[in-house]
C-alpha atoms as a PDB file:
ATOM      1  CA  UNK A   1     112.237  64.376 101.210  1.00  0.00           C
ATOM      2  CA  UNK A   2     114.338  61.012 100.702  1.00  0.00           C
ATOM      3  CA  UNK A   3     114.770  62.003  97.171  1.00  0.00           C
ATOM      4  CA  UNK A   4     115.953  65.861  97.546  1.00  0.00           C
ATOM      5  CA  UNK A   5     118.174  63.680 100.192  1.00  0.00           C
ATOM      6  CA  UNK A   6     119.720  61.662  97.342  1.00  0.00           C
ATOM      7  CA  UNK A   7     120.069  64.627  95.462  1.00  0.00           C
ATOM      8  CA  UNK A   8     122.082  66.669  97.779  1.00  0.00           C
ATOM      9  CA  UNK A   9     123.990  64.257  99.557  1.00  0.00           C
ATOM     10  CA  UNK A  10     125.967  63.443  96.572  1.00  0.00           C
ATOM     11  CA  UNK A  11     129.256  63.122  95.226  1.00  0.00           C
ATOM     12  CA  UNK A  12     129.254  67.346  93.896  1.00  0.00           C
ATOM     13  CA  UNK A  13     128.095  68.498  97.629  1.00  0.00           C
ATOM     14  CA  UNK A  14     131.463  65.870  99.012  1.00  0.00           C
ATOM     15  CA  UNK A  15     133.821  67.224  96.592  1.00  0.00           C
ATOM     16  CA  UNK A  16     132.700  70.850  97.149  1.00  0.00           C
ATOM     17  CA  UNK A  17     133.277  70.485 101.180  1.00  0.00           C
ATOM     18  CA  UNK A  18     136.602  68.567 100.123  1.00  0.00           C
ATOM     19  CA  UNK A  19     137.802  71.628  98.402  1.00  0.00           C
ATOM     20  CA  UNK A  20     136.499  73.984 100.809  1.00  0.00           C
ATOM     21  CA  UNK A  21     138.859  71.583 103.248  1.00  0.00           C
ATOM     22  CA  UNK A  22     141.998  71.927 100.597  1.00  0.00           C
ATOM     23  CA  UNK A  23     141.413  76.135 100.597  1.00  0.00           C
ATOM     24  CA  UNK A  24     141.099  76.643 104.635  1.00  0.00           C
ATOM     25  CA  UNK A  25     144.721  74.704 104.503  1.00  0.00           C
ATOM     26  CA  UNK A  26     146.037  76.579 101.681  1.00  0.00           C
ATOM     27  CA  UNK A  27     144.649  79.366 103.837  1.00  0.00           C
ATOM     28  CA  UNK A  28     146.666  78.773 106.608  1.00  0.00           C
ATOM     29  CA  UNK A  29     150.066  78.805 104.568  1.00  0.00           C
ATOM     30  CA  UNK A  30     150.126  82.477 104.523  1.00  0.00           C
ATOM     31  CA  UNK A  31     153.194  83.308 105.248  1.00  0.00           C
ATOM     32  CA  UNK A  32     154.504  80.276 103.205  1.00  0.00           C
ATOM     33  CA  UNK A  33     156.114  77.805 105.659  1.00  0.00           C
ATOM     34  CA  UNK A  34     158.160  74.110 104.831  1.00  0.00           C
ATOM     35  CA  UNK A  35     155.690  72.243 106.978  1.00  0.00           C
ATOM     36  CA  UNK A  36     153.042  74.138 105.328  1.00  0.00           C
ATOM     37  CA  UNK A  37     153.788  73.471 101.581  1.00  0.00           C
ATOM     38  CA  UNK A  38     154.356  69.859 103.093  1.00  0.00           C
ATOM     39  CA  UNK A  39     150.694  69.489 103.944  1.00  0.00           C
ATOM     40  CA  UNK A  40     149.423  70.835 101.218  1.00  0.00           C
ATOM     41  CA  UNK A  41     151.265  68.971  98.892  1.00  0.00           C
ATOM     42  CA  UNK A  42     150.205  65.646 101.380  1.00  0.00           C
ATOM     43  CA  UNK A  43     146.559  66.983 100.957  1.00  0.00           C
ATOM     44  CA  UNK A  44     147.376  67.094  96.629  1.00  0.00           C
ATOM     45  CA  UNK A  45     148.514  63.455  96.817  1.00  0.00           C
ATOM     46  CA  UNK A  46     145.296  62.240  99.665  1.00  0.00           C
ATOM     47  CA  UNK A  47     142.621  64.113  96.994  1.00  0.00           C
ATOM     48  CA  UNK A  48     143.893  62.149  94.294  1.00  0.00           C
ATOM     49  CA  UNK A  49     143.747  58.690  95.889  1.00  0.00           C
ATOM     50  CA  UNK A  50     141.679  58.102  99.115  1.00  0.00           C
ATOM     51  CA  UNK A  51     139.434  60.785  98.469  1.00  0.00           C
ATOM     52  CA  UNK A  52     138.950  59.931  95.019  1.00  0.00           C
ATOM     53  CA  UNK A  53     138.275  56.407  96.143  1.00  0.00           C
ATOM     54  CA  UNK A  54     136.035  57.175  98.720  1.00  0.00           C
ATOM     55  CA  UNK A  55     133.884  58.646  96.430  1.00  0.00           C
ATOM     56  CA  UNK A  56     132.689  55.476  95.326  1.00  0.00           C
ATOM     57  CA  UNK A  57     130.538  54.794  98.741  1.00  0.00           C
ATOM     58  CA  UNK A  58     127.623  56.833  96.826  1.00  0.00           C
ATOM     59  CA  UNK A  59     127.230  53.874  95.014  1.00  0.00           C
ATOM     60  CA  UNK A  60     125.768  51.941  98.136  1.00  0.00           C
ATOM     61  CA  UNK A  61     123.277  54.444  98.422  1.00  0.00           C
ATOM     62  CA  UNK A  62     120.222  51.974  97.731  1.00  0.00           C
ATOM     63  CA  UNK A  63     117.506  53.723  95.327  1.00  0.00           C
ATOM     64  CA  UNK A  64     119.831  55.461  93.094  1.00  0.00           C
ATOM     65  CA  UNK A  65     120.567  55.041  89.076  1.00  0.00           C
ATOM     66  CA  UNK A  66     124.128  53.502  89.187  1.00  0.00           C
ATOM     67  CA  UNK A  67     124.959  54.413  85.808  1.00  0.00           C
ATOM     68  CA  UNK A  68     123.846  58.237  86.002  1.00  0.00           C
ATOM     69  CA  UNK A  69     125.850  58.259  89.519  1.00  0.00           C
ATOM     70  CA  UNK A  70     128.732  56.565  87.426  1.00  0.00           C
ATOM     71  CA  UNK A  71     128.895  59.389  84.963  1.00  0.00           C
ATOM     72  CA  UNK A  72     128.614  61.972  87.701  1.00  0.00           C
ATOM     73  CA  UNK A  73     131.391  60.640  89.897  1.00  0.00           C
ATOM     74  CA  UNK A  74     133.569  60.441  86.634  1.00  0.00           C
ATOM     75  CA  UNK A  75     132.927  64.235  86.233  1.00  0.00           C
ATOM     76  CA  UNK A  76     132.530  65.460  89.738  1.00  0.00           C
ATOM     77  CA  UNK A  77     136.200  63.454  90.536  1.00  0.00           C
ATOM     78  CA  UNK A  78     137.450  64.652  87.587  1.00  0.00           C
ATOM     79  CA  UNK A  79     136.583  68.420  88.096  1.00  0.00           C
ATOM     80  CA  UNK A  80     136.767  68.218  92.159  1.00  0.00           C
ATOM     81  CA  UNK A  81     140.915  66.735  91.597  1.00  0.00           C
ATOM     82  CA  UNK A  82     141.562  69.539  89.338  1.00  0.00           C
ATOM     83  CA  UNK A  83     140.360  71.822  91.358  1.00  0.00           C
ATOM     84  CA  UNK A  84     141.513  70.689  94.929  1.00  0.00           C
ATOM     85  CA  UNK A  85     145.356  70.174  93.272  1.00  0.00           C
ATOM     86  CA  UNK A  86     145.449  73.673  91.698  1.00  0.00           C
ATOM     87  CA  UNK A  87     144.531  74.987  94.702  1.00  0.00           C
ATOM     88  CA  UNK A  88     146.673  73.611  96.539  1.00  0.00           C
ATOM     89  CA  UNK A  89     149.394  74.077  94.393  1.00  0.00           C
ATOM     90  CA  UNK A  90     148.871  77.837  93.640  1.00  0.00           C
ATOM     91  CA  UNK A  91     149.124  78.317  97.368  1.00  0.00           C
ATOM     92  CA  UNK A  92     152.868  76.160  98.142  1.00  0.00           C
ATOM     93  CA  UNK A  93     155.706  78.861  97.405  1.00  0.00           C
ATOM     94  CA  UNK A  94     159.145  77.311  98.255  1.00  0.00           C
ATOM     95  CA  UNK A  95     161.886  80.153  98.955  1.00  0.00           C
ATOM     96  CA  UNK A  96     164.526  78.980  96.883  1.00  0.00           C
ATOM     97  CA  UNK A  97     163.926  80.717  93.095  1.00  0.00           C
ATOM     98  CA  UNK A  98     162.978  78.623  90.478  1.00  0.00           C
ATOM     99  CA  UNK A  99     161.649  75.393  92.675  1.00  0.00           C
ATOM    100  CA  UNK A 100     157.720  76.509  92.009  1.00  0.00           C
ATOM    101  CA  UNK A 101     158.065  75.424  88.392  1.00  0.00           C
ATOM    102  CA  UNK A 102     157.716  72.032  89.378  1.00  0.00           C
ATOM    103  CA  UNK A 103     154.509  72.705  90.919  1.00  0.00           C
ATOM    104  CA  UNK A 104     152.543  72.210  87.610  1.00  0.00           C
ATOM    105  CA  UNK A 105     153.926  68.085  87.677  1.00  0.00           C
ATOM    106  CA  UNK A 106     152.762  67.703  90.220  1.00  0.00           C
ATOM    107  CA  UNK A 107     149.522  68.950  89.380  1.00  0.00           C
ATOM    108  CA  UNK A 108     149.996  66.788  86.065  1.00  0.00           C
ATOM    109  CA  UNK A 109     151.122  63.722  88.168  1.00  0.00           C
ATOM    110  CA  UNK A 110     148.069  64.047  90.679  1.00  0.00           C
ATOM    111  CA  UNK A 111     145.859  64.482  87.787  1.00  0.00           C
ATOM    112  CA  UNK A 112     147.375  60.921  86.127  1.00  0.00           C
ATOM    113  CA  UNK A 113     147.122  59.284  89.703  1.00  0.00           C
ATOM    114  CA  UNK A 114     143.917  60.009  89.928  1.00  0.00           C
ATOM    115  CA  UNK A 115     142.628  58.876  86.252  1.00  0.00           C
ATOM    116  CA  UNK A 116     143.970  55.583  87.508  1.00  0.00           C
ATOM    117  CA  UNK A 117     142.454  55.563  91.140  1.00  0.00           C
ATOM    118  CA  UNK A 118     139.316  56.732  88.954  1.00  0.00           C
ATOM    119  CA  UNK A 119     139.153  53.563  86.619  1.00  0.00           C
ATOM    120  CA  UNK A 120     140.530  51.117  88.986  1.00  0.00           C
ATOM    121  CA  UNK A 121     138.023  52.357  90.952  1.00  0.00           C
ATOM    122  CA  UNK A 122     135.053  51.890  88.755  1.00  0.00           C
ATOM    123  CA  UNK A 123     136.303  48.664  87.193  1.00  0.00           C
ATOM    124  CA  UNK A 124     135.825  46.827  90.761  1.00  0.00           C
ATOM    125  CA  UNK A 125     132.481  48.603  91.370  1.00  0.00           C
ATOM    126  CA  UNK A 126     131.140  47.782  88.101  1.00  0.00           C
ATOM    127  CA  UNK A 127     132.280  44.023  88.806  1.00  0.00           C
ATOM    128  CA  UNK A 128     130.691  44.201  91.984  1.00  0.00           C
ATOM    129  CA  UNK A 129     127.465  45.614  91.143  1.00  0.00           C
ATOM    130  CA  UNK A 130     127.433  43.181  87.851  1.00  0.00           C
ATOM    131  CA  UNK A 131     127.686  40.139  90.674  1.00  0.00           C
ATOM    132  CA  UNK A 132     125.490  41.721  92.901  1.00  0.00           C
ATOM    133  CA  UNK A 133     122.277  41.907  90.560  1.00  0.00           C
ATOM    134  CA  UNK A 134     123.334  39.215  88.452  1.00  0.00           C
ATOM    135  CA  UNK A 135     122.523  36.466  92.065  1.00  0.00           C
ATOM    136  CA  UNK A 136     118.939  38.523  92.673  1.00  0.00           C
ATOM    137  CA  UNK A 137     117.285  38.092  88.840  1.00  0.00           C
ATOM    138  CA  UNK A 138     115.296  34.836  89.323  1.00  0.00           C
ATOM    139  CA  UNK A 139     116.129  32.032  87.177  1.00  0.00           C
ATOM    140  CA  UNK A 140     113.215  31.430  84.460  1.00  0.00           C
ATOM    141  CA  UNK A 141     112.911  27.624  83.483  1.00  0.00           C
ATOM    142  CA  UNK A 142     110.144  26.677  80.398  1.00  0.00           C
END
């Protein structure tokens, strides 16, 4: 049961309720308001950083292969950003004609954001974890 735990609980099943999260608010911007496009467009800028950053808390979960989880929060942030900014941005329609072509930077800008959150973000966990098991291997004297 613990291990079907590990498996679920996991970065994909926090990035899937994220962007459930990121559609009910797109969702609710129907008809397109100011205050609406301003969420979602708080809620593009939130994905890429904090949320990205929290993802890194799976790697406290004791009993799990750091370096798989590694790989899977590269591809789960990378995919789960994507997907929460395009979103977001396919649902913010400002009224004045041409303004929505500037939609796809920020999309690109988000994206960039979050590639740095992403290695920032791994660089201090892979420093810590280094430290971390590097004090608990017993020294061996001859």
């Amino acid at each position: 049961m613990n291990r079907l735990l590990r498996i679920f609980i996991a970065p994909e099943l926090y990035w899937v309720l994220l962007y459930l999260g990121v559609r009910w608010l797109a969702a609710r911007n129907v008809p397109p308001t100011a205050s609406g496009n301003s969420a979602l467009e708080w809620a593009v800028w939130l994905t890429a950083t904090v949320a990205l950053a929290l993802s890194f808390a799976f790697l406290a979960v004791p009993g799990v292969n750091r370096w798989i989880l590694l790989a899977r929060l590269a591809i789960t942030g990378f995919v789960g950003v994507n997907a929460c900014a395009i979103s977001a941005c396919e649902a913010i329609k400002y009224p004045e004609p041409g303004r929505d072509s500037g939609l796809m930077a920020l999309w690109f800008m988000a994206v960039m954001v979050a590639g740095i959150v992403w290695c920032v973000a791994a660089g201090v966990s892979l420093l810590v974890l280094r430290l971390r098991f590097s004090a608990v291997r017993p020294v061996v004297r001859p």
